[in-house]
N, C-alpha and C. Protein backbone atom coordinates (compact mmCIF):
# COMPACT_ATOMS: atom_id res chain seq x y z
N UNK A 1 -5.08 26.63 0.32
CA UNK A 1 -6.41 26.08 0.15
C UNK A 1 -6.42 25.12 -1.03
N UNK A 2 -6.84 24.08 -1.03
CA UNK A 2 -7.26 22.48 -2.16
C UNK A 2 -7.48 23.40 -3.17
N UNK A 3 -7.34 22.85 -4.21
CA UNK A 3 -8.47 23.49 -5.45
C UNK A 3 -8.88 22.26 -5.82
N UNK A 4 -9.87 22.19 -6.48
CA UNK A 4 -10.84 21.15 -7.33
C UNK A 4 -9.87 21.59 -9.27
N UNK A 5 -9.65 20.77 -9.33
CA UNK A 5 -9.15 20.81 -10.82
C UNK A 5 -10.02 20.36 -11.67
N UNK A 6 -10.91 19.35 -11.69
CA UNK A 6 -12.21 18.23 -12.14
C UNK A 6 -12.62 17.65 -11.38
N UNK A 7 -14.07 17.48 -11.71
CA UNK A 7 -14.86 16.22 -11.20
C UNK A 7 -15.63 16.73 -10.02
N UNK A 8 -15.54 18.32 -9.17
CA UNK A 8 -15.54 18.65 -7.96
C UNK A 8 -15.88 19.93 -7.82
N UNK A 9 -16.36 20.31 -6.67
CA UNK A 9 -16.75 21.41 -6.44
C UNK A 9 -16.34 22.02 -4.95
N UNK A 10 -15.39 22.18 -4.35
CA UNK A 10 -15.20 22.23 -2.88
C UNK A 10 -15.73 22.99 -2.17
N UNK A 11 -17.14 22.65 -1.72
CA UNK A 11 -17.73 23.68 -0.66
C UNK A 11 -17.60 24.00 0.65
N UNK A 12 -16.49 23.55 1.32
CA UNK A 12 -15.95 23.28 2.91
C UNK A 12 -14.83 23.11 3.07
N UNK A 13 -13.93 23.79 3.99
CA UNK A 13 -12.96 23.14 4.33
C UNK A 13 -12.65 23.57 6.02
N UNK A 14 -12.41 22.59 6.18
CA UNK A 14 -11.79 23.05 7.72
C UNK A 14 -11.23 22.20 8.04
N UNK A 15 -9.46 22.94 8.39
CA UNK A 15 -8.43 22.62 8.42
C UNK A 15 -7.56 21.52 7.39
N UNK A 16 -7.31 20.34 7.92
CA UNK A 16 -6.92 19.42 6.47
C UNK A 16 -8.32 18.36 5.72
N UNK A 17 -9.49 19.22 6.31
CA UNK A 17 -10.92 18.14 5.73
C UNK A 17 -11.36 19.35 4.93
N UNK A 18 -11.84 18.45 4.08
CA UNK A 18 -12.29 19.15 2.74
C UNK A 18 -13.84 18.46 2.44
N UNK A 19 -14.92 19.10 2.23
CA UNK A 19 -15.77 18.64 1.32
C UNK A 19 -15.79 19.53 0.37
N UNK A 20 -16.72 18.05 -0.65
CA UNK A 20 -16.76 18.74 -1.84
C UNK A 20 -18.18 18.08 -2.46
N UNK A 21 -18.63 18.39 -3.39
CA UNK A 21 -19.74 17.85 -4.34
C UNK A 21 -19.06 17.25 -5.60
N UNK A 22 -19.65 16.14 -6.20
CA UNK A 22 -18.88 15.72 -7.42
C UNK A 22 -20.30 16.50 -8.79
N UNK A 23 -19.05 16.67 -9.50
CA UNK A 23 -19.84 17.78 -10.86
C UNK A 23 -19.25 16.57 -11.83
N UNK A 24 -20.41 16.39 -13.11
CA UNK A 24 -20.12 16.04 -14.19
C UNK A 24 -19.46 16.88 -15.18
N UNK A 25 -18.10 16.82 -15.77
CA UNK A 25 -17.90 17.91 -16.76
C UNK A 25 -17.93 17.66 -18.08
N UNK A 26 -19.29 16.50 -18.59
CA UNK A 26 -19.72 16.36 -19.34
C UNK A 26 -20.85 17.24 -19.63
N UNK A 27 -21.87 17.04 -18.36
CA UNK A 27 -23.47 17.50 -18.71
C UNK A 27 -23.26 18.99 -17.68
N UNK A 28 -22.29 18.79 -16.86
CA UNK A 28 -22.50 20.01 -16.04
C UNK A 28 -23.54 19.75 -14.33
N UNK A 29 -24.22 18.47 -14.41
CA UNK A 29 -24.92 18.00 -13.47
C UNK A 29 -24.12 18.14 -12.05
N UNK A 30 -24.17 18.45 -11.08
CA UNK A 30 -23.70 18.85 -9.63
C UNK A 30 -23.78 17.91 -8.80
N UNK A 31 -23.85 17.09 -7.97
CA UNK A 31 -24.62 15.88 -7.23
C UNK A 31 -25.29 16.97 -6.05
N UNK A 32 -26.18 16.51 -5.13
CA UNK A 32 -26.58 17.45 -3.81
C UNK A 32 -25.98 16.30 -2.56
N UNK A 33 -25.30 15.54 -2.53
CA UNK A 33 -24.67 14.79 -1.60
C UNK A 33 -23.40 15.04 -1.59
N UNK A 34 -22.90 15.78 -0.57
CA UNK A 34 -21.77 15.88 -0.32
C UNK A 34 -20.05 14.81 0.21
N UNK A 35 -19.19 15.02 -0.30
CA UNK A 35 -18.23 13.97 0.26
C UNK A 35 -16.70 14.70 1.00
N UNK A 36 -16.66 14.05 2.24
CA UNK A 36 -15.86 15.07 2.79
C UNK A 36 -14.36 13.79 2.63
N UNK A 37 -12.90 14.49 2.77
CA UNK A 37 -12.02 13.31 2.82
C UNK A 37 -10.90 14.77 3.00
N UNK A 38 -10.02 13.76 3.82
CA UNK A 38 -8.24 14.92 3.76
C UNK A 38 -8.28 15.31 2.88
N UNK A 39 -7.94 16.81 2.79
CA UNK A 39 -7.47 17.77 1.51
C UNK A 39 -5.93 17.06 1.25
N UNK A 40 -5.16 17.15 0.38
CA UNK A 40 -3.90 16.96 -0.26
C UNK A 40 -3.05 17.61 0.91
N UNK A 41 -1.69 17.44 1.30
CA UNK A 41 -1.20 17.72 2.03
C UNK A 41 -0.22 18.71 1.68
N UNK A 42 0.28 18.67 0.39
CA UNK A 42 1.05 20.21 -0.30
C UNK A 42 0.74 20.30 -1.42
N UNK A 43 0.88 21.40 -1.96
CA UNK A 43 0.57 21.54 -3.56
C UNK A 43 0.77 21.18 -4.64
N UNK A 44 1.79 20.28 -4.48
CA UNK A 44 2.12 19.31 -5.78
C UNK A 44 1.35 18.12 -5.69
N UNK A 45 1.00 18.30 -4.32
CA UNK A 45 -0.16 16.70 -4.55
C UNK A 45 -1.16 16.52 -4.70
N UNK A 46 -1.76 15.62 -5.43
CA UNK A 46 -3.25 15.66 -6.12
C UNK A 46 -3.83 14.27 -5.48
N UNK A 47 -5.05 14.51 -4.98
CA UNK A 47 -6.38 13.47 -4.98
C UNK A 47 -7.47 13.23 -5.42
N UNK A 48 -7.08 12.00 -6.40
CA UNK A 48 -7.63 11.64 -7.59
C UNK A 48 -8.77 10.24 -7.27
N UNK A 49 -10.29 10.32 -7.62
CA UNK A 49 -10.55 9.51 -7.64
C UNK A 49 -12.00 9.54 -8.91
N UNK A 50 -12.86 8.56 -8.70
CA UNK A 50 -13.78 8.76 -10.37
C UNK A 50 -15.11 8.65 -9.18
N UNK A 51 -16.16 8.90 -10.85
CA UNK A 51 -17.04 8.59 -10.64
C UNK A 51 -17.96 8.35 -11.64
N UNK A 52 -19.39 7.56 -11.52
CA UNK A 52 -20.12 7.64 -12.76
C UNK A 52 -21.38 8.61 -12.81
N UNK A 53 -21.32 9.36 -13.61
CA UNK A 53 -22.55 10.39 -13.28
C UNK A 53 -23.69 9.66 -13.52
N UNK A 54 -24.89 10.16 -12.29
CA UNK A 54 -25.97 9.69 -12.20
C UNK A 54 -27.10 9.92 -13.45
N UNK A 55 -26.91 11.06 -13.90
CA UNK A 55 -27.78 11.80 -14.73
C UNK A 55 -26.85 11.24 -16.55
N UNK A 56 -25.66 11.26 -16.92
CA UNK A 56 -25.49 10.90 -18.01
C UNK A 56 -24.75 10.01 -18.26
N UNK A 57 -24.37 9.40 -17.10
CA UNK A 57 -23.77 8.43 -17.36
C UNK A 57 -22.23 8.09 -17.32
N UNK A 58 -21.94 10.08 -17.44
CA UNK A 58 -20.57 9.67 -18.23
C UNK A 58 -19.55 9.09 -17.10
N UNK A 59 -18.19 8.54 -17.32
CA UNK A 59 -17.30 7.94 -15.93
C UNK A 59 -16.30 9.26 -15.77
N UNK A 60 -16.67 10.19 -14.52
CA UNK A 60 -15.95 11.19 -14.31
C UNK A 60 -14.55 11.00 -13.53
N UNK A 61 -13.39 11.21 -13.77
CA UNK A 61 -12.62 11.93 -12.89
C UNK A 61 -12.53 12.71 -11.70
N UNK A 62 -12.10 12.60 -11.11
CA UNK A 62 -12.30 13.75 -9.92
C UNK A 62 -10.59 14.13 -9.42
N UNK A 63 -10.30 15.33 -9.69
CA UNK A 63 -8.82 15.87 -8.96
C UNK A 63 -8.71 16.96 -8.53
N UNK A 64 -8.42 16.98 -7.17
CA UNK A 64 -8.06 17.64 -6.24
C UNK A 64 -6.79 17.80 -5.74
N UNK A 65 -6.00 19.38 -5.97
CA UNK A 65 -4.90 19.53 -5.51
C UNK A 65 -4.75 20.31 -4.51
N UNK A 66 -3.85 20.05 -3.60
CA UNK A 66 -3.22 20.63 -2.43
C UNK A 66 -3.00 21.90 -2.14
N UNK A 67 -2.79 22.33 -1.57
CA UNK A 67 -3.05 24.00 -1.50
C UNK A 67 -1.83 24.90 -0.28
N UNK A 68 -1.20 23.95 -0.14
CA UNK A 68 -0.40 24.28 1.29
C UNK A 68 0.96 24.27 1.17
């Protein structure tokens, strides 16, 4: 199973699709829009992308590793 390392919250998965919510781990803010994309394909691999939080601004990270 993916884990969320930062930036993420993974509330779904089925099979190699993953959603997740992006979390600020500045303010702690959650988003309520979800984003679904391929989970990582083995466990050494990570999917990395950013974001800017809506609420503070800050430019988050987001990494997701593989689980398989």
């Amino acid at each position: 199973m993916p884990v969320a390392l930062q930036g993420a919250v993974i509330v779904k998965q089925n099979g190699l699709q993953i959603s997740y919510k992006r979390k600020c781990e500045k303010c702690g803010y959650l988003e309520n829009s979800t984003v679904s994309t391929s989970a990582p394909s083995t466990k050494s691999s990570k999917s990395t992308s950013s974001f800017r939080c809506s609420k503070c601004g800050n430019q988050q990270k987001i990494e997701i590793q593989g689980g398989l």
